[in-house]
C-alpha atoms as a PDB file:
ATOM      1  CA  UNK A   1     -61.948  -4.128  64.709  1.00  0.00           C
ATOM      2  CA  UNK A   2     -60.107  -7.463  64.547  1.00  0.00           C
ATOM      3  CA  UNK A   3     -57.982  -6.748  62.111  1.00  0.00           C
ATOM      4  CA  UNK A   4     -57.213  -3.693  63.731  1.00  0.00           C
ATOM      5  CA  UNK A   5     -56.038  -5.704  66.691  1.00  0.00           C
ATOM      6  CA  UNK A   6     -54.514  -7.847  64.581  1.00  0.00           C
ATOM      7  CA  UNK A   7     -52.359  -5.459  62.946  1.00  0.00           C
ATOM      8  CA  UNK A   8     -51.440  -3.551  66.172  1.00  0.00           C
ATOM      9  CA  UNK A   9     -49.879  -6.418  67.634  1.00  0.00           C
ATOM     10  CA  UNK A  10     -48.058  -6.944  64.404  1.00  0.00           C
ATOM     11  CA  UNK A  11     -46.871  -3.694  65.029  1.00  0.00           C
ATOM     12  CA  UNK A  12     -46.095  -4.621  68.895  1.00  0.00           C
ATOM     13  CA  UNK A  13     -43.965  -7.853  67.783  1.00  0.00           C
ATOM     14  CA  UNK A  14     -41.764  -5.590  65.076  1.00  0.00           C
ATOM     15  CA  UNK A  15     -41.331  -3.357  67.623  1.00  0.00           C
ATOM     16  CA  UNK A  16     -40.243  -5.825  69.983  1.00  0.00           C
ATOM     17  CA  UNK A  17     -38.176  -7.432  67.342  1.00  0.00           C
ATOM     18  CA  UNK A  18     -36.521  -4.444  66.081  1.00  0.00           C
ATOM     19  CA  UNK A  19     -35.462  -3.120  69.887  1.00  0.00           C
ATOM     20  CA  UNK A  20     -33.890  -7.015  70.081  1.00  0.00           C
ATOM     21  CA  UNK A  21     -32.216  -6.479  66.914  1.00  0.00           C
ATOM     22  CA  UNK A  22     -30.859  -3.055  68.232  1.00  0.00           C
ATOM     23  CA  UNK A  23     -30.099  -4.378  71.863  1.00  0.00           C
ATOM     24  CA  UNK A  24     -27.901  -6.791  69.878  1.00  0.00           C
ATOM     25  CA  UNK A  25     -26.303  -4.716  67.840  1.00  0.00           C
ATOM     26  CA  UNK A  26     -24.875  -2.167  70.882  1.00  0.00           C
ATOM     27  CA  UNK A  27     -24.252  -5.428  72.848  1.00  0.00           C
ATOM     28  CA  UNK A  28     -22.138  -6.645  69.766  1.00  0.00           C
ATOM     29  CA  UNK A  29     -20.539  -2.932  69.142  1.00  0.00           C
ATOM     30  CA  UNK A  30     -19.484  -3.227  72.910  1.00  0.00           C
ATOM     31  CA  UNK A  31     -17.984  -6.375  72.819  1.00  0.00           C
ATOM     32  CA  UNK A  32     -16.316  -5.096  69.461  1.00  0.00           C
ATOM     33  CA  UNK A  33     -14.906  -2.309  71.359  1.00  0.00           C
ATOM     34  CA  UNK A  34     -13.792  -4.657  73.954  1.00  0.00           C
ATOM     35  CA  UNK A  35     -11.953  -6.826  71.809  1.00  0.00           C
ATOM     36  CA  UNK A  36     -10.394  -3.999  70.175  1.00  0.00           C
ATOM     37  CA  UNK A  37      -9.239  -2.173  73.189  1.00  0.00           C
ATOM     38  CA  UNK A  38      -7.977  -5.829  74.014  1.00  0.00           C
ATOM     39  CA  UNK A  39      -6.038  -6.477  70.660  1.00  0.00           C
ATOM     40  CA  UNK A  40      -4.509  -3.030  70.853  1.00  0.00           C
ATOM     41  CA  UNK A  41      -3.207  -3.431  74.665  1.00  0.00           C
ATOM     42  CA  UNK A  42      -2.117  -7.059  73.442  1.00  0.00           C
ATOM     43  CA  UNK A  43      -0.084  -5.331  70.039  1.00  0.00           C
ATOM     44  CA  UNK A  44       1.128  -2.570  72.492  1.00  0.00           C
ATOM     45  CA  UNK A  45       2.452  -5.367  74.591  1.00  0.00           C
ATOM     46  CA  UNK A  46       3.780  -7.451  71.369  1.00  0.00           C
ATOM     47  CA  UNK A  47       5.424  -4.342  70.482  1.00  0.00           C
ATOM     48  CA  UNK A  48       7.222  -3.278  73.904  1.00  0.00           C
ATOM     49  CA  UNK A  49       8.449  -7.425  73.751  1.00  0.00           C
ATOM     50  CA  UNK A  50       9.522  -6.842  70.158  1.00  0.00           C
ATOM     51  CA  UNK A  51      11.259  -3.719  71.528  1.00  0.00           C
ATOM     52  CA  UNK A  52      13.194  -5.368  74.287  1.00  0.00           C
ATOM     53  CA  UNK A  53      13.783  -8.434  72.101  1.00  0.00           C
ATOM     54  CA  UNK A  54      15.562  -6.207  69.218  1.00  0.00           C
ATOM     55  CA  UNK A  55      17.775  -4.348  72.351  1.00  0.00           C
ATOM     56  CA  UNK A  56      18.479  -8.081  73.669  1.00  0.00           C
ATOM     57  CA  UNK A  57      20.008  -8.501  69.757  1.00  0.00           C
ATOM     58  CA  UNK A  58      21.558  -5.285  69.665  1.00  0.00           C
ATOM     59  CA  UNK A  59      23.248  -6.082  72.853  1.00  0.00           C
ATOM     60  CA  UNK A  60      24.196  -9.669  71.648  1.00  0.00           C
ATOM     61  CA  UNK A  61      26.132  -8.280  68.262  1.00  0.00           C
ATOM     62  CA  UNK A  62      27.842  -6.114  70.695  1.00  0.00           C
ATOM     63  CA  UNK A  63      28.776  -8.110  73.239  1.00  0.00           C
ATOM     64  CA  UNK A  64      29.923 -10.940  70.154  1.00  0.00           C
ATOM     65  CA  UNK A  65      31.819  -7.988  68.065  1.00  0.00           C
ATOM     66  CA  UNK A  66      33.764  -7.300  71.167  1.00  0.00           C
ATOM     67  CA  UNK A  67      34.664 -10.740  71.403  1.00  0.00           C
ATOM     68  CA  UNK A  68      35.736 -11.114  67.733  1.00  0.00           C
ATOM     69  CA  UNK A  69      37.679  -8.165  68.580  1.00  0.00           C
ATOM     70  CA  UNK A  70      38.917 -10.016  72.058  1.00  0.00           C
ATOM     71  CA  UNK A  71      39.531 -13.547  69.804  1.00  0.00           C
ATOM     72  CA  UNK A  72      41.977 -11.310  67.289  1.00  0.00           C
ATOM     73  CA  UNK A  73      43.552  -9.952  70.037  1.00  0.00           C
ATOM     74  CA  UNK A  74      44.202 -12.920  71.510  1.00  0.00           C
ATOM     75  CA  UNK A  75      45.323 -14.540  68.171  1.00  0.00           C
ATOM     76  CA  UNK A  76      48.224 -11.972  67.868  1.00  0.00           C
ATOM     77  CA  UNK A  77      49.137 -12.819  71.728  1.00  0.00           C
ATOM     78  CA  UNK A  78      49.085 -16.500  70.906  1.00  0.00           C
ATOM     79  CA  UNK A  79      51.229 -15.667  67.972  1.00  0.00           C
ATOM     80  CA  UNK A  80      53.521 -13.645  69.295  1.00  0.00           C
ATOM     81  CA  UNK A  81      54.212 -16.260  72.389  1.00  0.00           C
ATOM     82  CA  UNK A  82      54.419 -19.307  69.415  1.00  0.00           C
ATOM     83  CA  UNK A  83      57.172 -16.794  68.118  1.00  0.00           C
ATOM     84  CA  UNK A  84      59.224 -16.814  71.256  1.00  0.00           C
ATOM     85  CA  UNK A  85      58.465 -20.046  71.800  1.00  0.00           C
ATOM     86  CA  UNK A  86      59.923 -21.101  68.974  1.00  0.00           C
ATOM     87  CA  UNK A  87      62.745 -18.814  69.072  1.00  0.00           C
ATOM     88  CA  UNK A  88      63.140 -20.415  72.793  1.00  0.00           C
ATOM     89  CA  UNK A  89      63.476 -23.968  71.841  1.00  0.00           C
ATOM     90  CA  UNK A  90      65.924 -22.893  68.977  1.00  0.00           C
ATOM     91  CA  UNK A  91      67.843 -21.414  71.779  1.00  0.00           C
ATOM     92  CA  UNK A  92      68.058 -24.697  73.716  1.00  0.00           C
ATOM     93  CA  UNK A  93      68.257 -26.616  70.920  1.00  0.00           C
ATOM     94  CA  UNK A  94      71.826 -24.506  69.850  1.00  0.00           C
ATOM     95  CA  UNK A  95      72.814 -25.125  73.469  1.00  0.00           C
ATOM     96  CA  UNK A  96      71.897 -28.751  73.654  1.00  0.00           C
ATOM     97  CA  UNK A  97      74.107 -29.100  70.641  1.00  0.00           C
ATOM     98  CA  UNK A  98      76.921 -26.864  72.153  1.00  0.00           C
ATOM     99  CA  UNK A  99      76.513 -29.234  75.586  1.00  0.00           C
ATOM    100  CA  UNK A 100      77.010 -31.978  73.333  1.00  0.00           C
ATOM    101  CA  UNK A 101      80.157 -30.402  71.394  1.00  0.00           C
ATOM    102  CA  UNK A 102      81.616 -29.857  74.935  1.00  0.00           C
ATOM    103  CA  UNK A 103      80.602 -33.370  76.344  1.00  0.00           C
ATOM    104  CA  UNK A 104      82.177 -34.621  73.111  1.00  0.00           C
ATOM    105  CA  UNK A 105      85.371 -33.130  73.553  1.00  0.00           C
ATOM    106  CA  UNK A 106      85.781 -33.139  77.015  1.00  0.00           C
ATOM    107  CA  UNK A 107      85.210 -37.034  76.763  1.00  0.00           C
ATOM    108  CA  UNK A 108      87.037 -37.240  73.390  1.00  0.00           C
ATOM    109  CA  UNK A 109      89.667 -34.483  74.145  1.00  0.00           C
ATOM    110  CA  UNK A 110      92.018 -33.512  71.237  1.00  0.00           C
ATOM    111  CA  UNK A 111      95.299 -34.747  71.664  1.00  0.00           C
ATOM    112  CA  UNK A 112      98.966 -34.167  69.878  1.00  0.00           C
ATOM    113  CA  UNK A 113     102.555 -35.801  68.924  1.00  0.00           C
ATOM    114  CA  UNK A 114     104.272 -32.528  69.464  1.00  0.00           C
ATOM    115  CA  UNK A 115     108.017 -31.312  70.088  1.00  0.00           C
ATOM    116  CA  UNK A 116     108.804 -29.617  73.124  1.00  0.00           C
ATOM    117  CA  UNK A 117     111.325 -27.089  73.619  1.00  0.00           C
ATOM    118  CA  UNK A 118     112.955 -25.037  76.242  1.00  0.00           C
ATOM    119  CA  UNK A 119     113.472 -21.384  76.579  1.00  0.00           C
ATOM    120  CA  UNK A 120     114.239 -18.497  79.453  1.00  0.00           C
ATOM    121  CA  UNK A 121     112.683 -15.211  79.790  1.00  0.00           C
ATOM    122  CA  UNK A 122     115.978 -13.508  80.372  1.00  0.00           C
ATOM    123  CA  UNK A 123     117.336 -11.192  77.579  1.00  0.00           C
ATOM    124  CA  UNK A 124     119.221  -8.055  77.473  1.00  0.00           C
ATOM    125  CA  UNK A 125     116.205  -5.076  76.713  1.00  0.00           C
ATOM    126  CA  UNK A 126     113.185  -7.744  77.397  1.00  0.00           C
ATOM    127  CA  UNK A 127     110.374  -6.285  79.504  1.00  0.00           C
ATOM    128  CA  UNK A 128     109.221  -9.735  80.602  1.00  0.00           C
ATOM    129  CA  UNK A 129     105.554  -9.518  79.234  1.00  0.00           C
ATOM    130  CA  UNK A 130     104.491 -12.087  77.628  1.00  0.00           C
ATOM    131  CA  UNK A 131     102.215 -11.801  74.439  1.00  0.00           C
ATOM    132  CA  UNK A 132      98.933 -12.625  76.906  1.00  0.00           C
ATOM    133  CA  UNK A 133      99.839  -9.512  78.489  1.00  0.00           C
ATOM    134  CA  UNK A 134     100.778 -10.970  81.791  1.00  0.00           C
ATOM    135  CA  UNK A 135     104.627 -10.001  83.114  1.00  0.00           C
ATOM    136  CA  UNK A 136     106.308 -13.865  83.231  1.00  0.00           C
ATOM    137  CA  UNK A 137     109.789 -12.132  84.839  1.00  0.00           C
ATOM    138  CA  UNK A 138     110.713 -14.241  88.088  1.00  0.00           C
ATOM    139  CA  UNK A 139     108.404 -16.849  87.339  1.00  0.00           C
ATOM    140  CA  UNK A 140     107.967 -19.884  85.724  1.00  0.00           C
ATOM    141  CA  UNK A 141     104.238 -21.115  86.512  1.00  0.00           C
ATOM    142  CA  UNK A 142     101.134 -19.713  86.407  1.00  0.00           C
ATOM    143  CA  UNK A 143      98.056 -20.691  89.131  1.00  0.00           C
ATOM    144  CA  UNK A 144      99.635 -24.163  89.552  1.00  0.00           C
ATOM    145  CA  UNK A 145     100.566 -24.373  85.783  1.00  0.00           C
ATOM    146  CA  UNK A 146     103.758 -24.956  83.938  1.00  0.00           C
ATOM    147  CA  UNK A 147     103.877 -21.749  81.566  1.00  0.00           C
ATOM    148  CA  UNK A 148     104.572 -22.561  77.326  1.00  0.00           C
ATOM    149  CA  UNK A 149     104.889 -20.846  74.602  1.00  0.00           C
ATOM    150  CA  UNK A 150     102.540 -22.380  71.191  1.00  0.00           C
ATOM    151  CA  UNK A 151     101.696 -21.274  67.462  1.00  0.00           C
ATOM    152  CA  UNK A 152      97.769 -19.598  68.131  1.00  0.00           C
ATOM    153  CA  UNK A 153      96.957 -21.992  65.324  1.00  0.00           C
ATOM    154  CA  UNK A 154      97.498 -24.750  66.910  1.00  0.00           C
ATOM    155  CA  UNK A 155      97.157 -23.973  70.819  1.00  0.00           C
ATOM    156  CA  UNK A 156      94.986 -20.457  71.224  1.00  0.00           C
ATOM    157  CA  UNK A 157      96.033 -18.478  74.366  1.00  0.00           C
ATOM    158  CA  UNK A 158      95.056 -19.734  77.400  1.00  0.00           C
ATOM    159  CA  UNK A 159      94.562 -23.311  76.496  1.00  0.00           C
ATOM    160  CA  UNK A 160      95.671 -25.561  79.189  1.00  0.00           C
ATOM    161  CA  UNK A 161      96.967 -28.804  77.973  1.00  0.00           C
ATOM    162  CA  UNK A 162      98.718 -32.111  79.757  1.00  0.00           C
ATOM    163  CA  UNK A 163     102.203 -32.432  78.556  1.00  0.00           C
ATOM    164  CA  UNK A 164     103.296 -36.082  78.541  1.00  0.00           C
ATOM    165  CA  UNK A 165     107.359 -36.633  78.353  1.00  0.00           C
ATOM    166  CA  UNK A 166     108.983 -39.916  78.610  1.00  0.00           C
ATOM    167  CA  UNK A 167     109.523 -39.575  81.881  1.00  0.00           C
ATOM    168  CA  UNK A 168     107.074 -36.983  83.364  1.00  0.00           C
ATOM    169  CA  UNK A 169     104.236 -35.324  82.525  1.00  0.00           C
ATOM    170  CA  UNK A 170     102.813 -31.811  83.928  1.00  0.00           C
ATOM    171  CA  UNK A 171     100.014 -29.439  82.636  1.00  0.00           C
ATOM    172  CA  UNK A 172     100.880 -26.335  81.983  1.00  0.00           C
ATOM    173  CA  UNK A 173      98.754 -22.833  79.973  1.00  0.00           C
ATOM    174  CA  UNK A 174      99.606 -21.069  76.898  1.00  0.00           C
ATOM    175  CA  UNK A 175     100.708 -17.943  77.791  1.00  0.00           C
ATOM    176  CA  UNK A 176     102.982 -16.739  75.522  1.00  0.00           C
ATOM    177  CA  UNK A 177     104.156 -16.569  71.197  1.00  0.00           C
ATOM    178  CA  UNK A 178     106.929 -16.780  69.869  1.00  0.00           C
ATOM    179  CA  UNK A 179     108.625 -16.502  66.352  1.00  0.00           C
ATOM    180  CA  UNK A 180     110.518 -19.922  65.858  1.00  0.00           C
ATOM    181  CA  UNK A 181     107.233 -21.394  67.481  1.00  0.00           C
ATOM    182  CA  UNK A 182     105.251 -22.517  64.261  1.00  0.00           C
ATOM    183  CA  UNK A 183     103.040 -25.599  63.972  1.00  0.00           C
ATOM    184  CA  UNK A 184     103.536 -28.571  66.165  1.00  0.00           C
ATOM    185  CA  UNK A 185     106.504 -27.065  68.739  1.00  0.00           C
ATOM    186  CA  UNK A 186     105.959 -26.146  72.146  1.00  0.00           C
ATOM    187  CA  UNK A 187     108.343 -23.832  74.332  1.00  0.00           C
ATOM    188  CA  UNK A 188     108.866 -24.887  78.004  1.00  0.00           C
ATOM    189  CA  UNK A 189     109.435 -22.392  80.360  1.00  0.00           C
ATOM    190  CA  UNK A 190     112.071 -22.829  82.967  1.00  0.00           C
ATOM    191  CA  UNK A 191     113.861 -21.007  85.780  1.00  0.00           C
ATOM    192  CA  UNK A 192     118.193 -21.219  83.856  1.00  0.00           C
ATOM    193  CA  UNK A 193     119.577 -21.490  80.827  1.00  0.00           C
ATOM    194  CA  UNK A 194     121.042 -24.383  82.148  1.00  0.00           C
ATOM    195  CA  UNK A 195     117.722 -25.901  82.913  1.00  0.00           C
ATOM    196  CA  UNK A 196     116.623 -24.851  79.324  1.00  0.00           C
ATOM    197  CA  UNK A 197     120.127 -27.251  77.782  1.00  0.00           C
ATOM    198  CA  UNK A 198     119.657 -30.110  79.722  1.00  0.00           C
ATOM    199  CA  UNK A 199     116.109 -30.591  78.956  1.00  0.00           C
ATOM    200  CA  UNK A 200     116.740 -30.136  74.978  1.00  0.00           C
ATOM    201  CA  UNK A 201     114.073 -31.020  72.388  1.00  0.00           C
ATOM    202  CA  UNK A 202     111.851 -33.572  73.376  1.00  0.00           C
ATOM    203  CA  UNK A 203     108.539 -35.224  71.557  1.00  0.00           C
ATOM    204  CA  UNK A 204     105.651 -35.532  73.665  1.00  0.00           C
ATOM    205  CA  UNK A 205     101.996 -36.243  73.805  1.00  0.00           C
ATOM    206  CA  UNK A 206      99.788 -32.942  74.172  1.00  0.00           C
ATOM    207  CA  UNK A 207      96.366 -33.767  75.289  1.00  0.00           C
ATOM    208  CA  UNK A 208      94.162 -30.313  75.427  1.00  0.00           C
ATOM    209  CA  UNK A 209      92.186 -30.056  78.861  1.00  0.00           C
ATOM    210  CA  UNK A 210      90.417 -26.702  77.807  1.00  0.00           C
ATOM    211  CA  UNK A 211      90.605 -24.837  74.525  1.00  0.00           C
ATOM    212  CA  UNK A 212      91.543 -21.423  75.161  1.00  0.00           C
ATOM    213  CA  UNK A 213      90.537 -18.120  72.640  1.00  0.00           C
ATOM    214  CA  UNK A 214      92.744 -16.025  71.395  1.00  0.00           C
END
């Protein structure tokens, strides 16, 4: 009978032991479950961060291509205005030089020992127009200047020059040619023939107040 006892309650206590063991294994199993159901929501999470982090890059090589694209652009702009730039300051650089040129001359103007002359514009069939193109019949200065005659090579058209005589001097334009007037000779313009004899051939000192073209 004891050992009947006895071996009943060894049967109780495995019982017991064995519903703990099982107890412990759902209760583990649950907490498994748990800490799956947690991992995955975690991952899902990971995965929606990994998702927004790859757009964020996407949006970044965009957003950097269109500035490359911007940068080139504004490379050919900055190009482009270096061009003009450049093409600028060799414009005011040719001036600067052609300022100087002027300066030069107008301080350092270009003067002559030449022989002066003295004709009428009166002849039998003339029309009176001189070789500028401007009708010199009746008169014998032009805007306040004395009107001469001078080889283009040496005086162009339109130059304006002060005549210095021994006894006067007067500035006067080119406005006329004239076939005996070659190299350093000037023709005078005056009102008579008689004018033209009494003032003969005289030398002179030509100093050149504006270059003319032509």
């Amino acid at each position: 009978m004891k050992k009947k006892l006895i071996a009943t309650g060894l049967i109780t206590v495995l019982a017991a032991s064995n519903g703990y063991m099982a107890y412990t294994y759902i209760k583990d199993t649950d907490e498994l479950k748990k800490d799956m159901v947690k991992s995955q929501q975690e991952n899902r999470e990971k995965d929606i961060q990994l998702s927004n982090f790859s757009n964020k890059i996407i949006k970044l090589q965009s957003d950097l291509k269109d500035r490359v694209t911007e940068n080139e652009k504004l490379t050919v702009e900055l190009k482009e205005y270096e061009g003009k730039i450049q093409k600028q300051d060799s414009q005011i650089s040719k001036l600067k030089n052609e300022l100087k040129t002027a300066k030069e001359k107008e301080e350092s103007p270009r003067k002559l020992n030449m022989t002066v002359t003295a004709y009428v514009d009166s002849c039998l069939g003339c029309t009176g127009v001189s070789a500028s193109g401007i009708d010199l019949r009746g008169i014998t200065e032009y805007n306040g200047y004395k009107i001469i005659a001078a080889d283009k090579n040496v005086l162009p058209m339109f130059s304006i020059v002060k005549i210095k005589l021994n006894n006067t001097e007067f500035k006067a334009i080119v406005l006329d040619r004239g076939g005996a007037i070659k190299g350093q000779i000037i023709d005078y313009l005056v009102g008579s023939y008689d004018e033209a004899v009494e003032f003969g051939r005289q030398k002179a000192t030509v100093t050149v107040i504006r270059e003319g073209k032509g």
